[in-house]
N, C-alpha and C. Protein backbone atom coordinates (compact mmCIF):
# COMPACT_ATOMS: atom_id res chain seq x y z
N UNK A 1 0.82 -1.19 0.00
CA UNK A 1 0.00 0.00 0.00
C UNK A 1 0.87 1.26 0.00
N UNK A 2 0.32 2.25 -0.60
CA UNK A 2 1.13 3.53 -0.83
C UNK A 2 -0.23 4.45 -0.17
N UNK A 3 0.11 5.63 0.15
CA UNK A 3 -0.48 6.45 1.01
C UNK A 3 0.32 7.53 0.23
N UNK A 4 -1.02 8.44 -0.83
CA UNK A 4 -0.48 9.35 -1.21
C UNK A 4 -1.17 10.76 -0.77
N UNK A 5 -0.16 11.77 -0.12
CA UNK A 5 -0.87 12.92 0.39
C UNK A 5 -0.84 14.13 -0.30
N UNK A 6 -2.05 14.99 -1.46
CA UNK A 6 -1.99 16.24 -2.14
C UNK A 6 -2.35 17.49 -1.08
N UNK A 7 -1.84 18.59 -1.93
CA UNK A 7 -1.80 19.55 -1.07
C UNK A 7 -1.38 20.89 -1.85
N UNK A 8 -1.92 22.04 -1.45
CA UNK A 8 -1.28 22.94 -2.44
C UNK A 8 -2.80 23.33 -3.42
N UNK A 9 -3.36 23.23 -3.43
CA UNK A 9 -5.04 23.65 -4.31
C UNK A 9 -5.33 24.63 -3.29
N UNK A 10 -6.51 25.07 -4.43
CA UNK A 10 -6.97 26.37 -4.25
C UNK A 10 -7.48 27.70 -4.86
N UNK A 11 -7.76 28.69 -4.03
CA UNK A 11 -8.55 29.54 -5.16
C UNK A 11 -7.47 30.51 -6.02
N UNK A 12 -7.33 30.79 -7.25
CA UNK A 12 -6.48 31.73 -7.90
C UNK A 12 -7.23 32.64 -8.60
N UNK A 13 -6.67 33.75 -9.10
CA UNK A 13 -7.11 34.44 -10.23
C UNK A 13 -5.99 34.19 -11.42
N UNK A 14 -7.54 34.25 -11.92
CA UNK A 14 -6.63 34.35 -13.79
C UNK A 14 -5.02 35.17 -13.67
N UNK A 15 -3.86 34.29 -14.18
CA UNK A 15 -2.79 34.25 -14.43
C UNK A 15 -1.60 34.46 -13.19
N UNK A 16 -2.54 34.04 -12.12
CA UNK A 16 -1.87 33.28 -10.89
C UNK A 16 -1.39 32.06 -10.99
N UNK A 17 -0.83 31.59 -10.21
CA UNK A 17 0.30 30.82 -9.79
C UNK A 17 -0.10 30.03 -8.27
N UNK A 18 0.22 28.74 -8.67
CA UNK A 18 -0.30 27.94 -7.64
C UNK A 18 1.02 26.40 -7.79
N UNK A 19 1.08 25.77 -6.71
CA UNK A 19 2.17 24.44 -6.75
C UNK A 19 1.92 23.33 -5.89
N UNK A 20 1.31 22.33 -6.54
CA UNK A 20 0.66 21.36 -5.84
C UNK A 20 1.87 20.02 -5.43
N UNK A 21 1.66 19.59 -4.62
CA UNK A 21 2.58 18.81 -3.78
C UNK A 21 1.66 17.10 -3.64
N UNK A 22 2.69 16.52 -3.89
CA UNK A 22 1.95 14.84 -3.66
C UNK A 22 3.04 14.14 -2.87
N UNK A 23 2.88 13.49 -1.58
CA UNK A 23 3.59 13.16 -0.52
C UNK A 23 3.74 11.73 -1.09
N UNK A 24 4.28 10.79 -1.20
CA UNK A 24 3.87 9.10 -0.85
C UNK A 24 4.66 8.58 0.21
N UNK A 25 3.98 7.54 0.89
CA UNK A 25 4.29 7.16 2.02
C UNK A 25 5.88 5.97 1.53
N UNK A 26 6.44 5.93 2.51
CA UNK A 26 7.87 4.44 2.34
C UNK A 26 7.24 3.25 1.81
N UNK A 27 7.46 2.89 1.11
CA UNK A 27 7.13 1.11 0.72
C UNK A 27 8.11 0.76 -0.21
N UNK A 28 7.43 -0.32 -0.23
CA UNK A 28 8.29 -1.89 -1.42
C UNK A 28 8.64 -1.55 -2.50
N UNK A 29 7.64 -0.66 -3.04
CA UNK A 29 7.77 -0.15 -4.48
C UNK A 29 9.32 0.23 -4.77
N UNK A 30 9.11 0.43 -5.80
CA UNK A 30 10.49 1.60 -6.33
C UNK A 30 9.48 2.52 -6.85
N UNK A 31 10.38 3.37 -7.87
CA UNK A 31 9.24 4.78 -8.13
C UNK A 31 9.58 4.24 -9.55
N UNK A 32 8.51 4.29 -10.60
CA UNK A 32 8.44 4.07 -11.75
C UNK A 32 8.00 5.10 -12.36
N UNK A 33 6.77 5.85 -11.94
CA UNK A 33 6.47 7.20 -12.87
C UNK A 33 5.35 7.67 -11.51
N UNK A 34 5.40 8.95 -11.91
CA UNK A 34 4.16 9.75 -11.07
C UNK A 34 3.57 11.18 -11.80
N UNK A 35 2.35 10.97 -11.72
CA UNK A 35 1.77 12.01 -12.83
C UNK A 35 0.62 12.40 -11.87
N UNK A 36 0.25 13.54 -12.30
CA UNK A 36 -1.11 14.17 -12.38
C UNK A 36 -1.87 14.32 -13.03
N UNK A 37 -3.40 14.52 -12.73
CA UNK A 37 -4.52 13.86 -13.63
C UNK A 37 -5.20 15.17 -13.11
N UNK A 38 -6.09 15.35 -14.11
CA UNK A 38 -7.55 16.97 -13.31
C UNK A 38 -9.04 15.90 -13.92
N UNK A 39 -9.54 16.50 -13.36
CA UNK A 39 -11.21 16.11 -13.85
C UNK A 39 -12.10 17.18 -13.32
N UNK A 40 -12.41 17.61 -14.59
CA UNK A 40 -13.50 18.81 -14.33
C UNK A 40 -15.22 18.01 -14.20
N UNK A 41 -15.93 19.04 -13.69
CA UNK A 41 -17.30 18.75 -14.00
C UNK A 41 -17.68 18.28 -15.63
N UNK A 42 -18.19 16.50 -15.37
CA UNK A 42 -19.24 16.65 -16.74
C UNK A 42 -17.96 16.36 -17.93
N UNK A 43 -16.83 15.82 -17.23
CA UNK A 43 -15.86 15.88 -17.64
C UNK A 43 -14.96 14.42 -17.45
N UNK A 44 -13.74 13.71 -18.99
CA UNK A 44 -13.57 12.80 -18.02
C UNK A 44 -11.95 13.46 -17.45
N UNK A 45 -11.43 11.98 -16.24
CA UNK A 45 -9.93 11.98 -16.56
C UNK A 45 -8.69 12.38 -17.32
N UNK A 46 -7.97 13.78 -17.18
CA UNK A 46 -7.10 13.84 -18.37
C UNK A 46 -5.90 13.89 -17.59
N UNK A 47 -4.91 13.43 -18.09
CA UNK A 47 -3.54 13.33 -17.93
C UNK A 47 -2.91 15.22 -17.86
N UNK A 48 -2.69 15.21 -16.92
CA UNK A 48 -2.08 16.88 -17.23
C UNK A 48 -0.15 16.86 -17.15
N UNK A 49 0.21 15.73 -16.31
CA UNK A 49 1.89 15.81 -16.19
C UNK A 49 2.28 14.60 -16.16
N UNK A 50 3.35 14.22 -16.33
CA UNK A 50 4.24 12.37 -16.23
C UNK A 50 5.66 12.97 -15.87
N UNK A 51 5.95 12.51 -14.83
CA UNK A 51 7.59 12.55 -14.88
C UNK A 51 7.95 10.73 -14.45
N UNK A 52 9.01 10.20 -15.10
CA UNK A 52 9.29 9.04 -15.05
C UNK A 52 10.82 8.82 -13.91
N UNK A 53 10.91 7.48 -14.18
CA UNK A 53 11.66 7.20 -13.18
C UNK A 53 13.58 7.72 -13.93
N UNK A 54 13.33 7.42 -15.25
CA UNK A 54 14.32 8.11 -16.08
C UNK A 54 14.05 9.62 -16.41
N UNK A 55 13.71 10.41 -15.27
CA UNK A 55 13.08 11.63 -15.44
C UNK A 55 12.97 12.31 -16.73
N UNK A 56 12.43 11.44 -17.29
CA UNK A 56 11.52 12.11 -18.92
C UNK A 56 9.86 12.65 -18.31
N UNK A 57 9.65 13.58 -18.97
CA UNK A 57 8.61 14.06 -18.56
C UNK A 57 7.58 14.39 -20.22
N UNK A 58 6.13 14.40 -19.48
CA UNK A 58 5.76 14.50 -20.69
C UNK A 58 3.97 15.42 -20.29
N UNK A 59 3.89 16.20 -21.18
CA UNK A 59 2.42 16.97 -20.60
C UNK A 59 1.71 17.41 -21.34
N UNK A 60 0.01 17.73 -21.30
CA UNK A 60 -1.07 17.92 -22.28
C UNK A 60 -0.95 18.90 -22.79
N UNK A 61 -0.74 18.80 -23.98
CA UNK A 61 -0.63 20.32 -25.10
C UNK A 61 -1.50 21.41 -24.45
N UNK A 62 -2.34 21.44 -23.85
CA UNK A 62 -3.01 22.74 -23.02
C UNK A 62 -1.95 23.23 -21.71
N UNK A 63 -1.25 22.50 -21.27
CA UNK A 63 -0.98 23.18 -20.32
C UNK A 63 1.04 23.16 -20.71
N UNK A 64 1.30 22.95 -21.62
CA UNK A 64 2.59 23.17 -22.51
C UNK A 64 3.02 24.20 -21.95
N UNK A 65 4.29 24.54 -21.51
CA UNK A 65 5.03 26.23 -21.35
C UNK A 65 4.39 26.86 -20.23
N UNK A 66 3.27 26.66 -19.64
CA UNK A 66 2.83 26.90 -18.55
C UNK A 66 2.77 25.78 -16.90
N UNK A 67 2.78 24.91 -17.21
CA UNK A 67 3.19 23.79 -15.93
C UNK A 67 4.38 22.93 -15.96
N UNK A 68 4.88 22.81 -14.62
CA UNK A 68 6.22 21.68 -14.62
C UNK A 68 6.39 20.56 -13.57
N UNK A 69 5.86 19.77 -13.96
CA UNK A 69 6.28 18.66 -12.72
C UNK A 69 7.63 18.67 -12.70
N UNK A 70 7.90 17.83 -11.46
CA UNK A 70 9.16 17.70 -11.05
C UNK A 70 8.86 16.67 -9.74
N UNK A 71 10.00 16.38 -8.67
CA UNK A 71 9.96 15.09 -8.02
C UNK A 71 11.19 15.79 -7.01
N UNK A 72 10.76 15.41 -5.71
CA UNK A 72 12.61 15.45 -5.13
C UNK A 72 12.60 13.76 -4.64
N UNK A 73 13.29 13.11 -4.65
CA UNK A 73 13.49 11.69 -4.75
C UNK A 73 13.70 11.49 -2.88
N UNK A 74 14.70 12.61 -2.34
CA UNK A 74 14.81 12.52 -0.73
C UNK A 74 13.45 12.35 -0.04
N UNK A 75 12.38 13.14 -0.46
CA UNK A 75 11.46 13.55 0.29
C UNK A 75 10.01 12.64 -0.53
N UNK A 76 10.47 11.83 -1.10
CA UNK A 76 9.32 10.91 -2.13
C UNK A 76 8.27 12.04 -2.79
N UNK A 77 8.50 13.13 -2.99
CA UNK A 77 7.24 13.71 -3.20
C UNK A 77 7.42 14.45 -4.77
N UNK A 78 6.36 14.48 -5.55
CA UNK A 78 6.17 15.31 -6.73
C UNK A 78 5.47 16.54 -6.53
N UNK A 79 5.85 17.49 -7.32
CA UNK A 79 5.09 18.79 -7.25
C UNK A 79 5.03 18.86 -9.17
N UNK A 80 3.75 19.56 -8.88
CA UNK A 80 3.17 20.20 -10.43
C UNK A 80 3.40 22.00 -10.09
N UNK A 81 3.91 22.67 -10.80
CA UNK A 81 3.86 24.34 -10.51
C UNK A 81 3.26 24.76 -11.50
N UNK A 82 2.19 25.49 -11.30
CA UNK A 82 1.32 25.69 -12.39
C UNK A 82 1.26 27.54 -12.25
N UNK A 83 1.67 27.85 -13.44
CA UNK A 83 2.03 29.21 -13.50
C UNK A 83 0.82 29.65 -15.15
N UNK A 84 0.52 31.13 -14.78
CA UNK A 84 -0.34 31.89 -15.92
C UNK A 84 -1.91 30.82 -15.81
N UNK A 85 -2.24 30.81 -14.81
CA UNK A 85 -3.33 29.69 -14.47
C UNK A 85 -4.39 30.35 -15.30
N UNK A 86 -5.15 30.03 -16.26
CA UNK A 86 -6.13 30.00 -16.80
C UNK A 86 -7.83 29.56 -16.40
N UNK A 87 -8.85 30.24 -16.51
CA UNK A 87 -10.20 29.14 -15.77
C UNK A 87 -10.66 27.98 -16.31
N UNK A 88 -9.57 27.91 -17.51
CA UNK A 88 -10.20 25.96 -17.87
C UNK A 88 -9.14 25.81 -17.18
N UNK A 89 -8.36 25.58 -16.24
CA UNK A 89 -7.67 24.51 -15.83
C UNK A 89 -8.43 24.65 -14.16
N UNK A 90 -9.93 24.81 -13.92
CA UNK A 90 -10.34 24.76 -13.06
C UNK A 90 -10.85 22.99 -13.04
N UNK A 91 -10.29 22.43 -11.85
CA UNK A 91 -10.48 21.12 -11.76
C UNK A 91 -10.18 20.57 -10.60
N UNK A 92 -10.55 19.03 -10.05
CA UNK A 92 -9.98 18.51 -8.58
C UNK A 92 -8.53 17.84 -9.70
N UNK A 93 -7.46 17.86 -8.66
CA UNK A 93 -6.50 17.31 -9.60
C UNK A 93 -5.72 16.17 -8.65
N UNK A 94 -5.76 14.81 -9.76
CA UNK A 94 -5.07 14.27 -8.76
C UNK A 94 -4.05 13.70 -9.39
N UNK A 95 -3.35 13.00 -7.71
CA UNK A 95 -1.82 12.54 -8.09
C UNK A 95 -1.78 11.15 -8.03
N UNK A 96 -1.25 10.34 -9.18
CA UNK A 96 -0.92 8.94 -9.12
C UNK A 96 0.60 8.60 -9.19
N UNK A 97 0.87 7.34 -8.28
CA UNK A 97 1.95 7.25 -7.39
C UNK A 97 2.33 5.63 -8.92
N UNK A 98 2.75 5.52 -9.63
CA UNK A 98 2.95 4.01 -10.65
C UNK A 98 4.53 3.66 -9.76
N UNK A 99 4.38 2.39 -9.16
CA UNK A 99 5.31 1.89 -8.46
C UNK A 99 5.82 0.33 -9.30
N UNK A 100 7.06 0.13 -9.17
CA UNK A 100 7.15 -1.23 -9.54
C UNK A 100 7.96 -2.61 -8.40
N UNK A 101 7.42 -3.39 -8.30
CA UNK A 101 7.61 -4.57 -7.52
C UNK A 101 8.87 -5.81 -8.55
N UNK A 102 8.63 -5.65 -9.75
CA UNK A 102 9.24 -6.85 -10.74
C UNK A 102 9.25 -6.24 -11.81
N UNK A 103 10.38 -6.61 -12.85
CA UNK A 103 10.72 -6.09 -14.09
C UNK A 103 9.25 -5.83 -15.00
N UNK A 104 8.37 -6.74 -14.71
CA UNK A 104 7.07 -6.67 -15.42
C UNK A 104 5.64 -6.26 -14.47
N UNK A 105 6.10 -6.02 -13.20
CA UNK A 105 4.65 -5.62 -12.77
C UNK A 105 4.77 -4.20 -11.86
N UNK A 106 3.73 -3.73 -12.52
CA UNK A 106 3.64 -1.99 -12.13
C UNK A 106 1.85 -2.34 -11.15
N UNK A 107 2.17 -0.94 -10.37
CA UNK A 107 0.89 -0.86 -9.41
C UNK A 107 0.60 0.39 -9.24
N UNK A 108 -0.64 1.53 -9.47
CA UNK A 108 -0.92 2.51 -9.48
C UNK A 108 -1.59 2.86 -8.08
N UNK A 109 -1.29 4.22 -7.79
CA UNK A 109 -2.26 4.05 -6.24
C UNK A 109 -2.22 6.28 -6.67
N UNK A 110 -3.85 6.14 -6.20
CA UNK A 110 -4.36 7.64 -6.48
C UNK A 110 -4.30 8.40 -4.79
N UNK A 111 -4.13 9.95 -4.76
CA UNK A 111 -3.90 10.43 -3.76
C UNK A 111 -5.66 11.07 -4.28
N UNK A 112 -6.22 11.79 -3.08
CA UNK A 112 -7.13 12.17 -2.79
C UNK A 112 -8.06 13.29 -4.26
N UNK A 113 -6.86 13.99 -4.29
CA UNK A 113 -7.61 15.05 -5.40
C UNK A 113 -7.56 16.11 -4.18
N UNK A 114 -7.22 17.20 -5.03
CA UNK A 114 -7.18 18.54 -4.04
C UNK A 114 -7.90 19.68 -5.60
N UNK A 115 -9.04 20.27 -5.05
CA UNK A 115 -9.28 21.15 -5.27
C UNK A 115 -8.68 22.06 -6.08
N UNK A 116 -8.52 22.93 -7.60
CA UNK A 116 -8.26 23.84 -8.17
C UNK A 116 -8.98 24.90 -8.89
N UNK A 117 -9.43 25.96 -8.50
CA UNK A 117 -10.20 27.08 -9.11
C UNK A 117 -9.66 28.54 -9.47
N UNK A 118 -9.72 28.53 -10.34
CA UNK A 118 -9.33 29.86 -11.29
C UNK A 118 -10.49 30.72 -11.62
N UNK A 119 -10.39 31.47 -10.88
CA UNK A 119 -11.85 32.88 -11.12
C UNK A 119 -11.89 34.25 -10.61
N UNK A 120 -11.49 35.00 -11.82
CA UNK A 120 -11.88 36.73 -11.36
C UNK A 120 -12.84 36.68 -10.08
């Protein structure tokens, strides 16, 4: 089991700046990839960041030049910094922890979703 803790959401105005934080707890795993996901209302699942364990990173043409994941490996935790915040990127956003146990088996574990709103 992984125990992932978000943090960092909240209210902004248009072309504010906000930096969300995803904790995971010690385990078995190794770290294979950890990304963030948003889901708006009426809306599904979208991938917004990936940073990998070969820190390649990869992110949704909407939020291109404006967001950056990143990872500090000491402190197990990923952060997304989301800068020039726009009101479509109003969403709960969450963080998934992809861990691996064996050359062939990966295990995903979701942190809560924290809150993001962008509004004059």
């Amino acid at each position: 089991q992984v125990q992932l803790v978000e943090s960092g959401g909240g209210l902004v105005q248009p072309g504010g700046s906000l930096r969300l934080s995803c904790a995971a707890s010690e385990s078995i795993y190794r770290f294979y990839a950890m990304g963030w996901y948003r889901q708006a209302p009426g809306k599904q699942r979208e991938l917004v960041a990936i940073i990998t364990s070969g820190e390649s990173t990869n992110y949704a043409e909407s939020v291109k030049g404006r967001f950056t994941i990143s990872r500090d490996n000491a402190k197990n935790t990923a952060y997304l910094q989301m800068d020039s915040l726009k009101p479509e990127d109003t969403a709960v956003y969450y963080c998934k922890f992809t861990g691996k146990l064996a050359t062939i088996s990966l295990y995903d574990y979701w942190g809560q979703g924290t809150q993001v709103t962008v509004s004059s």
